[in-house]
Protein backbone atom coordinates (compact mmCIF):
# COMPACT_ATOMS: atom_id res chain seq x y z
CA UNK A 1 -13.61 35.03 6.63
CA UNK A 2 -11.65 32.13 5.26
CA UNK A 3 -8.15 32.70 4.68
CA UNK A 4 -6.04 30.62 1.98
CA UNK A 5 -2.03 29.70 2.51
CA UNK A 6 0.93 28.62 0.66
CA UNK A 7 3.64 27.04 1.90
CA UNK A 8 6.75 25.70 -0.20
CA UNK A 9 10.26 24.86 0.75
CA UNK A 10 12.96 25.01 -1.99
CA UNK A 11 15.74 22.01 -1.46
CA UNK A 12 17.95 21.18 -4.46
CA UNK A 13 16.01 21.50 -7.34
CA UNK A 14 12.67 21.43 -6.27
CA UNK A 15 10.11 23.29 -4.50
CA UNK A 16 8.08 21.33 -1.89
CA UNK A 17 4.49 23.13 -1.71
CA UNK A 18 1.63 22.69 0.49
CA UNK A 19 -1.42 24.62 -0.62
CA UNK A 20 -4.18 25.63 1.98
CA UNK A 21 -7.87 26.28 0.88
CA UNK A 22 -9.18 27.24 4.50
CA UNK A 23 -6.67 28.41 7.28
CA UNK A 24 -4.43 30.30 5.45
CA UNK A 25 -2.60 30.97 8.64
CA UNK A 26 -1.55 27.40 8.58
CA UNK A 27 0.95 28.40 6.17
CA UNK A 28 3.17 30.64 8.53
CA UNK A 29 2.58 28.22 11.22
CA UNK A 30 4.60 25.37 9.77
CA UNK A 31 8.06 27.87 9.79
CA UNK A 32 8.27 26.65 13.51
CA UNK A 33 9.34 23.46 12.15
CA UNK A 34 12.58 24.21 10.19
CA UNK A 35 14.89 23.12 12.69
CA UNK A 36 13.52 19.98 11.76
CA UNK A 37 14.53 20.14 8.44
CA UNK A 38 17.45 21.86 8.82
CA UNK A 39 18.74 18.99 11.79
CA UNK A 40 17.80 16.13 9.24
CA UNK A 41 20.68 14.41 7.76
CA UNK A 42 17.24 13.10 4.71
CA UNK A 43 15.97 16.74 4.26
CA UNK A 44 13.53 14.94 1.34
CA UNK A 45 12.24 12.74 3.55
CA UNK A 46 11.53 15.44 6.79
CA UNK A 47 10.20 17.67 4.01
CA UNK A 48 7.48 14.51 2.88
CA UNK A 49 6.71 14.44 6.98
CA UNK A 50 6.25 18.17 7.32
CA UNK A 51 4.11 18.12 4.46
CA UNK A 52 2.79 15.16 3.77
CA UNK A 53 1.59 13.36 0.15
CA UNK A 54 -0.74 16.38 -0.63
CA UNK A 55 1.91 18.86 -1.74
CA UNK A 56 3.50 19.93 -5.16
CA UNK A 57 6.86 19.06 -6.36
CA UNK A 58 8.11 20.73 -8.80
CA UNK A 59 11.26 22.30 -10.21
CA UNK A 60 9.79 25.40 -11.04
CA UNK A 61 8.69 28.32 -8.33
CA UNK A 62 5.02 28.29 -7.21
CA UNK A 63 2.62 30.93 -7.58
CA UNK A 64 2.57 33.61 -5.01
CA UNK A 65 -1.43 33.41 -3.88
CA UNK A 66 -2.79 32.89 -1.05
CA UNK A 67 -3.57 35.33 1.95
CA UNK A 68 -0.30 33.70 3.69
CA UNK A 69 1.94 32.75 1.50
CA UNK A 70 5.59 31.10 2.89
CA UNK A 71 8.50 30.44 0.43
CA UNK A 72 11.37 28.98 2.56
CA UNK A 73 15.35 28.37 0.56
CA UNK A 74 17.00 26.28 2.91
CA UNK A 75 19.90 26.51 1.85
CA UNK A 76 20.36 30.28 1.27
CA UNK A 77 18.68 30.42 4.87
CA UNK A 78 15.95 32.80 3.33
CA UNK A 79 12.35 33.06 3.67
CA UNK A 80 9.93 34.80 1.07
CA UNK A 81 6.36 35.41 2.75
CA UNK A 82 3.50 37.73 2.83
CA UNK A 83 1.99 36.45 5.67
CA UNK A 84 0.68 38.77 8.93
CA UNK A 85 1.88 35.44 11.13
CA UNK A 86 5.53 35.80 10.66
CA UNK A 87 5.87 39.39 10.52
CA UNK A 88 4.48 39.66 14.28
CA UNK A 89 6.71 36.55 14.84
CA UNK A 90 9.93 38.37 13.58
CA UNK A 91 8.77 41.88 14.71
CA UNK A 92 8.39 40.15 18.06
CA UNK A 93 4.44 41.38 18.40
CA UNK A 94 1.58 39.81 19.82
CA UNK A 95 -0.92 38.78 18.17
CA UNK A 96 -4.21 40.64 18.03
CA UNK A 97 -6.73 38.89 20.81
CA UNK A 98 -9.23 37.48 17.21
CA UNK A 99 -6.31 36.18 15.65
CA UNK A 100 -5.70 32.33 15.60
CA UNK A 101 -2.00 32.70 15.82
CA UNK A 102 -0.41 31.29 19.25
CA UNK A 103 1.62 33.42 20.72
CA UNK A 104 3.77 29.84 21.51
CA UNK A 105 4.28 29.40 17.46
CA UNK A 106 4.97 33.05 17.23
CA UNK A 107 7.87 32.29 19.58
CA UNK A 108 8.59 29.67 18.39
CA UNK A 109 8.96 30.59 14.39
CA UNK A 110 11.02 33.91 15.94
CA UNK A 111 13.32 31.33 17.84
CA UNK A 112 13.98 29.33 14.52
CA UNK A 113 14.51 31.86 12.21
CA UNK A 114 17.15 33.78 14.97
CA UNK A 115 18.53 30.62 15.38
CA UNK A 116 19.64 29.28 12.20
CA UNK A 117 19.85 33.05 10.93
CA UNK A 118 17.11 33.41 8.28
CA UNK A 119 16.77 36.42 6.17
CA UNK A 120 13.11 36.94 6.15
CA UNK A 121 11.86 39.01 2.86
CA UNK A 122 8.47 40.52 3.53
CA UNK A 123 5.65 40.96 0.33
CA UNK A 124 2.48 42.55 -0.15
């Protein structure tokens, strides 16, 4: 079963989205990686390297769809999801023996969030 993903980050203004068609999970994954953006003096320009030239920019919110879903807000050190990845992450679970979820990026995302103290909302 294919899975879809969202993934945004909000800095200033703007939300920075990456949309997945196919490996939804994807999504969740890249949370690992806010250390980097959080470290960065350029936050714009580690956001373009996270996501690459495929994403969204845009000063208005994204649409919540996807079966993963990630809405990060850097600066409020919150993070808006729906996704099974992170929950298990955060809840400190792991993950179920078909699931493509590493148990290393589990740590990992728990690790980051913990770190740099991230409120983590969950959605249905």
């Amino acid at each position: 079963m294919a899975t879809t993903g969202l993934f945004s980050v909000k800095e200033g203004a703007n939300y920075y989205t990456l949309e997945f068609r196919d490996l939804g999970w994807m999504a969740a994954d890249l949370v690992q990686y806010l250390d980097d953006l959080l470290k960065s003096r350029r936050r714009q320009a580690e956001i373009l390297k996270l996501l690459g030239m495929t994403m969204r920019i845009s000063p208005q919110e994204p649409p919540r769809a996807g079966t993963h879903w990630v809405v990060v807000h850097l600066n409020e050190r919150r993070v808006q999801t729906n996704s099974e990845m992170i929950r298990l992450a955060v809840e400190q679970q792991p993950p179920p023996e078909e699931s493509p979820y590493s148990p290393l990026a589990l740590r990992r995302i728990y690790e980051v969030l913990d770190r740099y103290d991230f409120t983590v909302e969950f959605y249905q």
